[in-house]
C-alpha atoms as a PDB file:
ATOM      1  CA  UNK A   1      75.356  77.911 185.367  1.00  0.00           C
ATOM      2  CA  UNK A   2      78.008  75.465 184.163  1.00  0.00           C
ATOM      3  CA  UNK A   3      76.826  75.662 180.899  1.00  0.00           C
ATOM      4  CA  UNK A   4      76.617  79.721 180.383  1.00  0.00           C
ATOM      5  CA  UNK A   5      80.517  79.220 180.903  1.00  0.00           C
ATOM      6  CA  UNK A   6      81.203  76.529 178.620  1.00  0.00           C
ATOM      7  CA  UNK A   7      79.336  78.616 176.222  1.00  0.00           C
ATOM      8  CA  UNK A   8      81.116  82.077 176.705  1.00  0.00           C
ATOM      9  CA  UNK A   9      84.603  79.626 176.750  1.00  0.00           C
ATOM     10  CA  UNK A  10      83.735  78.442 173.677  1.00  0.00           C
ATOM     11  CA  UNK A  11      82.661  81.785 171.920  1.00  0.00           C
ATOM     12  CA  UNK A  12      85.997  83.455 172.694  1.00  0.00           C
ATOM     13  CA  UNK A  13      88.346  80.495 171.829  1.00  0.00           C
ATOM     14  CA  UNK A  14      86.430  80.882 168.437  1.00  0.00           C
ATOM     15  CA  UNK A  15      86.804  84.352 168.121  1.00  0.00           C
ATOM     16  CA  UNK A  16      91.212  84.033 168.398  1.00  0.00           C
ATOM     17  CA  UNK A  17      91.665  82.390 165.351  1.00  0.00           C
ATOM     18  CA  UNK A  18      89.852  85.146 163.536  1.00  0.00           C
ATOM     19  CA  UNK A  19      91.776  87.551 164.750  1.00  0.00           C
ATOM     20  CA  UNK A  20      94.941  85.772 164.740  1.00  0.00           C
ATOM     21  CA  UNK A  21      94.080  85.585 161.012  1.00  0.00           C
ATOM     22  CA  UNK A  22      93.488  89.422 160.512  1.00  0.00           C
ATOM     23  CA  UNK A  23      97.010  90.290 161.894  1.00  0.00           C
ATOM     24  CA  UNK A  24      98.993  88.380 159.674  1.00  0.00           C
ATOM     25  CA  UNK A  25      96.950  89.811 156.823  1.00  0.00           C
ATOM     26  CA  UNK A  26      97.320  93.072 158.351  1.00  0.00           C
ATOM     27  CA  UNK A  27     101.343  92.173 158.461  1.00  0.00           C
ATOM     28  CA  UNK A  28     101.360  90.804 155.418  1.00  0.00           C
ATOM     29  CA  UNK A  29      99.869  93.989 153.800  1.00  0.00           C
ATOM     30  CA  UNK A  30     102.025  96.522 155.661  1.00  0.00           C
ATOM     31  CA  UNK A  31     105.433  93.945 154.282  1.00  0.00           C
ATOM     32  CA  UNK A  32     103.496  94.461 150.617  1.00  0.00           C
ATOM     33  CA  UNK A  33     103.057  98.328 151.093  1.00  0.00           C
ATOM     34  CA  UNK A  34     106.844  98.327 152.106  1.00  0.00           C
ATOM     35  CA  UNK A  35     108.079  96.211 149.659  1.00  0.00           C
ATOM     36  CA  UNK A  36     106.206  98.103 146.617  1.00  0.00           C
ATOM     37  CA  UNK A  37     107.523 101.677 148.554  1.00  0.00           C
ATOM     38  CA  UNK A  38     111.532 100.562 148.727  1.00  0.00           C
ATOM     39  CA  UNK A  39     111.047  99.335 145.005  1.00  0.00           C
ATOM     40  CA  UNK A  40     109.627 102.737 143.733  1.00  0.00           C
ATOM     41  CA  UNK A  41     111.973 105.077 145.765  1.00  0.00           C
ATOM     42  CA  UNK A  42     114.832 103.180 144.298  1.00  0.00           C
ATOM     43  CA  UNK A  43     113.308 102.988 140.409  1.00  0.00           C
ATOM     44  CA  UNK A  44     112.587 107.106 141.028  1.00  0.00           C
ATOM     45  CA  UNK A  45     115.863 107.857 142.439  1.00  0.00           C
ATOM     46  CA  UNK A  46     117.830 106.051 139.217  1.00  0.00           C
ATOM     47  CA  UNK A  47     115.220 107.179 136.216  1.00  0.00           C
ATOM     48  CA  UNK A  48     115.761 110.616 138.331  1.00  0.00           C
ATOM     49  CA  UNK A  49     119.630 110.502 138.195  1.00  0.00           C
ATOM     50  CA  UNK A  50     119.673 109.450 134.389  1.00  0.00           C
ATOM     51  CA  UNK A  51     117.230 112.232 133.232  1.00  0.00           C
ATOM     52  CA  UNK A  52     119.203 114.745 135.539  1.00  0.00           C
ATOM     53  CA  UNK A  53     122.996 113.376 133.622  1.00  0.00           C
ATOM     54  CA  UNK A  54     121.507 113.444 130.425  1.00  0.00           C
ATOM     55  CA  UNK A  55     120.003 117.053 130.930  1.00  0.00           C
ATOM     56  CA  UNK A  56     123.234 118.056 132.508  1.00  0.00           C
ATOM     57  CA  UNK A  57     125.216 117.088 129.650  1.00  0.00           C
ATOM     58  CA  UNK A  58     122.920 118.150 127.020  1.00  0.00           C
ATOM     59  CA  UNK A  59     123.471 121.689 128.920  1.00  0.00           C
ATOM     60  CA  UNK A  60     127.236 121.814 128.872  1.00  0.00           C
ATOM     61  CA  UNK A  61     127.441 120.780 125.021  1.00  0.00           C
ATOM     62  CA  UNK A  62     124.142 123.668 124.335  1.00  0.00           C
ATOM     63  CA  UNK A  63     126.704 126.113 126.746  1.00  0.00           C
ATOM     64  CA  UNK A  64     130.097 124.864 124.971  1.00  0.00           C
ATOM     65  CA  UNK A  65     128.600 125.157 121.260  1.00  0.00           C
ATOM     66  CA  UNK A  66     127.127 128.427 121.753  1.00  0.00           C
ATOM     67  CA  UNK A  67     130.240 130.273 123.351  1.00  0.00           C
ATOM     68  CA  UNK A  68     133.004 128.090 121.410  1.00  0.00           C
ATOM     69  CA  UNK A  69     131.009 127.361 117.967  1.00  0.00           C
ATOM     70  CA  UNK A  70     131.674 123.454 119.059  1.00  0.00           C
ATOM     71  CA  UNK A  71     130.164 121.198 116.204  1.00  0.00           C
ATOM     72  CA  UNK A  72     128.448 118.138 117.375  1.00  0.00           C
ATOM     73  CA  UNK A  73     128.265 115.537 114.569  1.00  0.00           C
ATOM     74  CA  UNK A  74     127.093 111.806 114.101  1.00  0.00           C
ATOM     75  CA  UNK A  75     129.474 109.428 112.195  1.00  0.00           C
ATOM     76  CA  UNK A  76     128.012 107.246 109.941  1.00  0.00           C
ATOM     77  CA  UNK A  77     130.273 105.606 107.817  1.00  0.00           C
ATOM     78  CA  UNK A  78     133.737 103.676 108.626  1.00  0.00           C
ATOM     79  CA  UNK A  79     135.754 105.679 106.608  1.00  0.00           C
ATOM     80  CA  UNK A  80     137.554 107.219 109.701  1.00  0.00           C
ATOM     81  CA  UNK A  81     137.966 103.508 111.827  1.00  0.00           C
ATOM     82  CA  UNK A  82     139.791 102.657 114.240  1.00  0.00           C
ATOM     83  CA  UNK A  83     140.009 106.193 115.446  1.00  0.00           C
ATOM     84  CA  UNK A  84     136.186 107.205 115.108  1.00  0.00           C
ATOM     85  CA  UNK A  85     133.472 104.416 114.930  1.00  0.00           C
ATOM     86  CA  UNK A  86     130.392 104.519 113.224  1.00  0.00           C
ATOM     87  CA  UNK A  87     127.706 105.881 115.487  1.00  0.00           C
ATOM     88  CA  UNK A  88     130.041 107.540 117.532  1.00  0.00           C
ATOM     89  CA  UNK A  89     129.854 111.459 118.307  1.00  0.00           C
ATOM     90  CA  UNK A  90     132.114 113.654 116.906  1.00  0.00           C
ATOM     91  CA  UNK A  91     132.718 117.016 118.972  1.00  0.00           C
ATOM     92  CA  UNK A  92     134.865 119.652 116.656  1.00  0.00           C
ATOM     93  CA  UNK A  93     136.321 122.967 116.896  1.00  0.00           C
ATOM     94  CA  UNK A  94     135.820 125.826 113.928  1.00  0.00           C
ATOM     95  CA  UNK A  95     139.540 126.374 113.173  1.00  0.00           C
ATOM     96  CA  UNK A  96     140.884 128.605 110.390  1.00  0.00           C
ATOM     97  CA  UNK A  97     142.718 126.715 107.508  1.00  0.00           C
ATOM     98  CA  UNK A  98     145.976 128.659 108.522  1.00  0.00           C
ATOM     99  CA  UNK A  99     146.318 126.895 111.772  1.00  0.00           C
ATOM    100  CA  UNK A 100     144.810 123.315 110.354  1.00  0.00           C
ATOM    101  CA  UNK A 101     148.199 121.326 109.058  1.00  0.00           C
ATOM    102  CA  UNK A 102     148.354 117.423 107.733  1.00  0.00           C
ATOM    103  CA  UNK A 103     147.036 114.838 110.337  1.00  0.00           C
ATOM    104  CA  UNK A 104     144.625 116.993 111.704  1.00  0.00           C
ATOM    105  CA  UNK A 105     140.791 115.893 110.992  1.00  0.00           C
ATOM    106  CA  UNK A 106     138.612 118.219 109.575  1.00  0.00           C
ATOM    107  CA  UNK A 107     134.726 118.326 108.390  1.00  0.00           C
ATOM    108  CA  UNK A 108     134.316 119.290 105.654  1.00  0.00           C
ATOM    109  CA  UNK A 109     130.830 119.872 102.864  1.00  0.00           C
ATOM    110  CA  UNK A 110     131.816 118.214  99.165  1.00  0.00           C
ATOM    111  CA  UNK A 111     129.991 119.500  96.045  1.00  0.00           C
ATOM    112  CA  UNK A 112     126.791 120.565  95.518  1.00  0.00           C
ATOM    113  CA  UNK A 113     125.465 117.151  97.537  1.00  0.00           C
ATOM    114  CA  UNK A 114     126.275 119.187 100.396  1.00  0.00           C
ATOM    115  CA  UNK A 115     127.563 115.860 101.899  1.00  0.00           C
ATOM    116  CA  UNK A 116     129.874 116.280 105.050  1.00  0.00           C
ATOM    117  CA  UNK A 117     132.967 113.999 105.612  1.00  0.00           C
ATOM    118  CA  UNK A 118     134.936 113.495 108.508  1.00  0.00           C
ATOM    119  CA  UNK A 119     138.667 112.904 107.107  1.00  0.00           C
ATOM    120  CA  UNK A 120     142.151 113.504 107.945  1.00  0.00           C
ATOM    121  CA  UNK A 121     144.288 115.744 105.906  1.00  0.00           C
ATOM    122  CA  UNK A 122     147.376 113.645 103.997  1.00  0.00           C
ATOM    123  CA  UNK A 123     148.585 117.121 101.798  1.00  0.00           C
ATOM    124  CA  UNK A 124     148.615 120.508 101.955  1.00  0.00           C
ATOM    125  CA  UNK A 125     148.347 122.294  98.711  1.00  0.00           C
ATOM    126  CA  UNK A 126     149.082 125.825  99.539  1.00  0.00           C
ATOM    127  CA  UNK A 127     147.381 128.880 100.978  1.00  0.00           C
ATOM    128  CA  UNK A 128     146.300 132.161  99.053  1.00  0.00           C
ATOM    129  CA  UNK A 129     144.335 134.874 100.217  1.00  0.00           C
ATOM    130  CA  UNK A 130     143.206 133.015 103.622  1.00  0.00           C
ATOM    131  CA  UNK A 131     141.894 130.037 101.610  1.00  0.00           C
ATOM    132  CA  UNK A 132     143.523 126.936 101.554  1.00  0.00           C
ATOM    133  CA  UNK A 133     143.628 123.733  99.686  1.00  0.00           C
ATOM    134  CA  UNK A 134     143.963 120.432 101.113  1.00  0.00           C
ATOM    135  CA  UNK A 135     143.887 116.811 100.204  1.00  0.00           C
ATOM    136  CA  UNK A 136     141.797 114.283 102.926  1.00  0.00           C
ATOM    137  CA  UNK A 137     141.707 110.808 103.318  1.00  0.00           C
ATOM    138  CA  UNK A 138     139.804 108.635 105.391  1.00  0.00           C
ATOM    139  CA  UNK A 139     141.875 106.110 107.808  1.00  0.00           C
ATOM    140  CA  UNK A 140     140.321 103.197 106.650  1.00  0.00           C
ATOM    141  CA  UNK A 141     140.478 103.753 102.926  1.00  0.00           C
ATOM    142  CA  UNK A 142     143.091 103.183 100.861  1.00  0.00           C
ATOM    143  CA  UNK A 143     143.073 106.118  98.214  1.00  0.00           C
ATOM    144  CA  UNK A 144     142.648 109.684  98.958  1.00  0.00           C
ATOM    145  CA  UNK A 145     139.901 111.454  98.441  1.00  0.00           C
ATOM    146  CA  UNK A 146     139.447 112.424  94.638  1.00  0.00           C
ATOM    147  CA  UNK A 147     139.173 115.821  94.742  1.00  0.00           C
ATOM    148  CA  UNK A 148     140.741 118.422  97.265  1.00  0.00           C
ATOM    149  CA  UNK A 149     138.968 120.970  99.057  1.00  0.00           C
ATOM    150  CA  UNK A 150     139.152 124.482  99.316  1.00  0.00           C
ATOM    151  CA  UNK A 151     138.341 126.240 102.534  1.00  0.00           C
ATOM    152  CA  UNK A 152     138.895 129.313 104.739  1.00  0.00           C
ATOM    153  CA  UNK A 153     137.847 127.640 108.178  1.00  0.00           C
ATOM    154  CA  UNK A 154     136.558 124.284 109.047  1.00  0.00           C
ATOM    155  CA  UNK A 155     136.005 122.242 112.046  1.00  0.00           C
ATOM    156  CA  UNK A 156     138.474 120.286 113.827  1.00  0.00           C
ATOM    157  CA  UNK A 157     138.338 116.951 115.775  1.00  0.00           C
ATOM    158  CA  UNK A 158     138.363 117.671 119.248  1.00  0.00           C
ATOM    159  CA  UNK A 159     137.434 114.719 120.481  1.00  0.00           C
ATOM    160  CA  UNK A 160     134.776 111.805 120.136  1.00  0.00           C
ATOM    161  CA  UNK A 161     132.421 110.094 122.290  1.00  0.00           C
ATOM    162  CA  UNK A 162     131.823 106.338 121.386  1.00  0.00           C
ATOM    163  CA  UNK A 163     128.463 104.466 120.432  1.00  0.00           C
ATOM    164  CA  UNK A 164     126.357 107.569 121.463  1.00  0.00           C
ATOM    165  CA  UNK A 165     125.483 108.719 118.295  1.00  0.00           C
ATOM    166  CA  UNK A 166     123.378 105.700 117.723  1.00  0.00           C
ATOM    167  CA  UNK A 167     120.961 107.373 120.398  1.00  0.00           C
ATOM    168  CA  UNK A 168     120.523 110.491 119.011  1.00  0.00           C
ATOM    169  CA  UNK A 169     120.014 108.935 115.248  1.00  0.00           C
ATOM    170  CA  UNK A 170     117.624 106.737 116.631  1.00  0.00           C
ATOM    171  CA  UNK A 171     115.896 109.413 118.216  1.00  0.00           C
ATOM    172  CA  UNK A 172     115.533 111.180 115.232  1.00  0.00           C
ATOM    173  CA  UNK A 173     112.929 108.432 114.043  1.00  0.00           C
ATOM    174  CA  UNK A 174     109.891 108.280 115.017  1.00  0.00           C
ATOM    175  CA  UNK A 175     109.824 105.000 117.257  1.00  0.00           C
ATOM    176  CA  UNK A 176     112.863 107.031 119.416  1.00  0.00           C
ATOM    177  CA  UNK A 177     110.358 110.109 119.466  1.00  0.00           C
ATOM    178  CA  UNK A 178     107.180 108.323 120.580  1.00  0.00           C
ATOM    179  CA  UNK A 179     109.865 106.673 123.205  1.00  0.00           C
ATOM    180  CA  UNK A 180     111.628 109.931 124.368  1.00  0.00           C
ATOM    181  CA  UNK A 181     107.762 111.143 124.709  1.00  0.00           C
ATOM    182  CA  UNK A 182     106.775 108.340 126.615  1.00  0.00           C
ATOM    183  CA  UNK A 183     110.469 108.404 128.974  1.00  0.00           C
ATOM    184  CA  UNK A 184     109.425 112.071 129.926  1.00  0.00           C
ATOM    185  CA  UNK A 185     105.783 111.766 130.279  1.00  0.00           C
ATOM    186  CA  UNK A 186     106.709 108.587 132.766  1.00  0.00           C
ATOM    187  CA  UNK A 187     109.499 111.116 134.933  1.00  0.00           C
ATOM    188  CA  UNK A 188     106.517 113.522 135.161  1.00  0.00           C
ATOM    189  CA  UNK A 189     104.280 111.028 136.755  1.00  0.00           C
ATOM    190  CA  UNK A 190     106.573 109.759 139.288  1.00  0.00           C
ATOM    191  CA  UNK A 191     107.874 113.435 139.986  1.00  0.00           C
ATOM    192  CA  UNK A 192     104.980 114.815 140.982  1.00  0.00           C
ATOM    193  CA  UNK A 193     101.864 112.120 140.715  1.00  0.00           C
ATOM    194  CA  UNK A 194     103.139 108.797 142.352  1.00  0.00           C
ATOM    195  CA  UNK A 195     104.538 110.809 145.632  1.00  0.00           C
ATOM    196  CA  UNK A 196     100.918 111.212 146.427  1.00  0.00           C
ATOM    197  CA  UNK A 197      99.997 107.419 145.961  1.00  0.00           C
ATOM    198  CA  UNK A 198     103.353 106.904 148.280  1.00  0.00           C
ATOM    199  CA  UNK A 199     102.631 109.337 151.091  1.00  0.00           C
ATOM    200  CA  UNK A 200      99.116 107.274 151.585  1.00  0.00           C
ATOM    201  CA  UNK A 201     100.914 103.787 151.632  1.00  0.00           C
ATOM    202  CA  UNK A 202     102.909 105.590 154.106  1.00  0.00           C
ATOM    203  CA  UNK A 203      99.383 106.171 156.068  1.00  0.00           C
ATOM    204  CA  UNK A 204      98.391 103.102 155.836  1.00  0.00           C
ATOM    205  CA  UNK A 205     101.198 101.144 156.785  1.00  0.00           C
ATOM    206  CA  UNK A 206     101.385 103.336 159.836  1.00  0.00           C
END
């Protein structure tokens, strides 16, 4: 009789350390499955609030350039430094060559290279028949520019925004392509793919 006892004694004094074990694996898990949840709603919420900025800006210049005729350009030279850097973005307003006087900076196309420069006008030659000649010269350089230009309109500096520009050259290649590609392919998944995966570590946990 004594012995049936020490038996079933010793049976369940076995049994606690198994299940001892089990809940802080359980608790361990549930600590994992929170962990992983709190670092994934707070990676979505910031790739989520980027996207949404950069799409919100993106919007205003579309809305801005297609009721004012804004001009959005990308410096690349240091012909205009300190007061635009290279790779900084240059946001312009079509003005007509009447209203544009020395000091203001103007784009404008040179010779049959179709190359645009970003200078500041140093002379005004004289208008005639709504065109108008002037002489440009970047900050930085020492000489003006070697030939004038001619022009009935052209757009002036409105204002710049620093450094940017080096994003949207670089997404022009095809590395910043393959990596814009890859940025919205990524905000798709944890949109609408990932919430699933979350809502059963959610389950789980509970």
């Amino acid at each position: 009789m004594s012995t049936s006892q020490t038996d079933a004694s010793s049976e369940a004094s076995s049994d606690a350390p198994s299940d001892i074990l089990n809940f802080k694996m359980s608790s361990h898990q549930e600590q994992t499955h929170s962990g992983l949840l709190v670092w994934y709603m707070r990676g979505r919420s910031v790739i989520l609030s980027v996207m949404a900025i950069l799409g919100l800006v993106s919007m205003i210049l579309f809305i801005i350039s297609g009721i004012f005729g804004v001009k959005v350009m990308v410096v690349k030279s240091e012909s205009m430094e300190p007061t635009i850097g290279v790779g900084s973005v240059v946001v312009s307003l079509p003005t007509e060559a009447s209203r544009l006087k020395v000091v203001d900076v103007i784009t404008v196309t040179y010779g049959q290279t179709k190359r645009q420069v970003t200078h500041r006008i140093v002379q005004n030659e004289g208008c005639e028949q709504g065109l108008c000649a002037f002489v440009l010269k970047g900050d930085a350089n020492i000489a003006k520019d070697p030939h004038s230009v001619e022009i009935g309109a052209a757009p002036k500096f409105w204002f710049t925004i620093p450094t940017v520009g080096w994003a949207v050259l670089w997404m022009k290649t095809w590395t910043g392509l393959v990596a814009v590609a890859v940025t919205l392919l990524t905000t798709l998944i944890i949109t609408f793919i990932v919430p699933k995966q979350t809502n059963n570590l959610r389950d789980t946990s509970q």
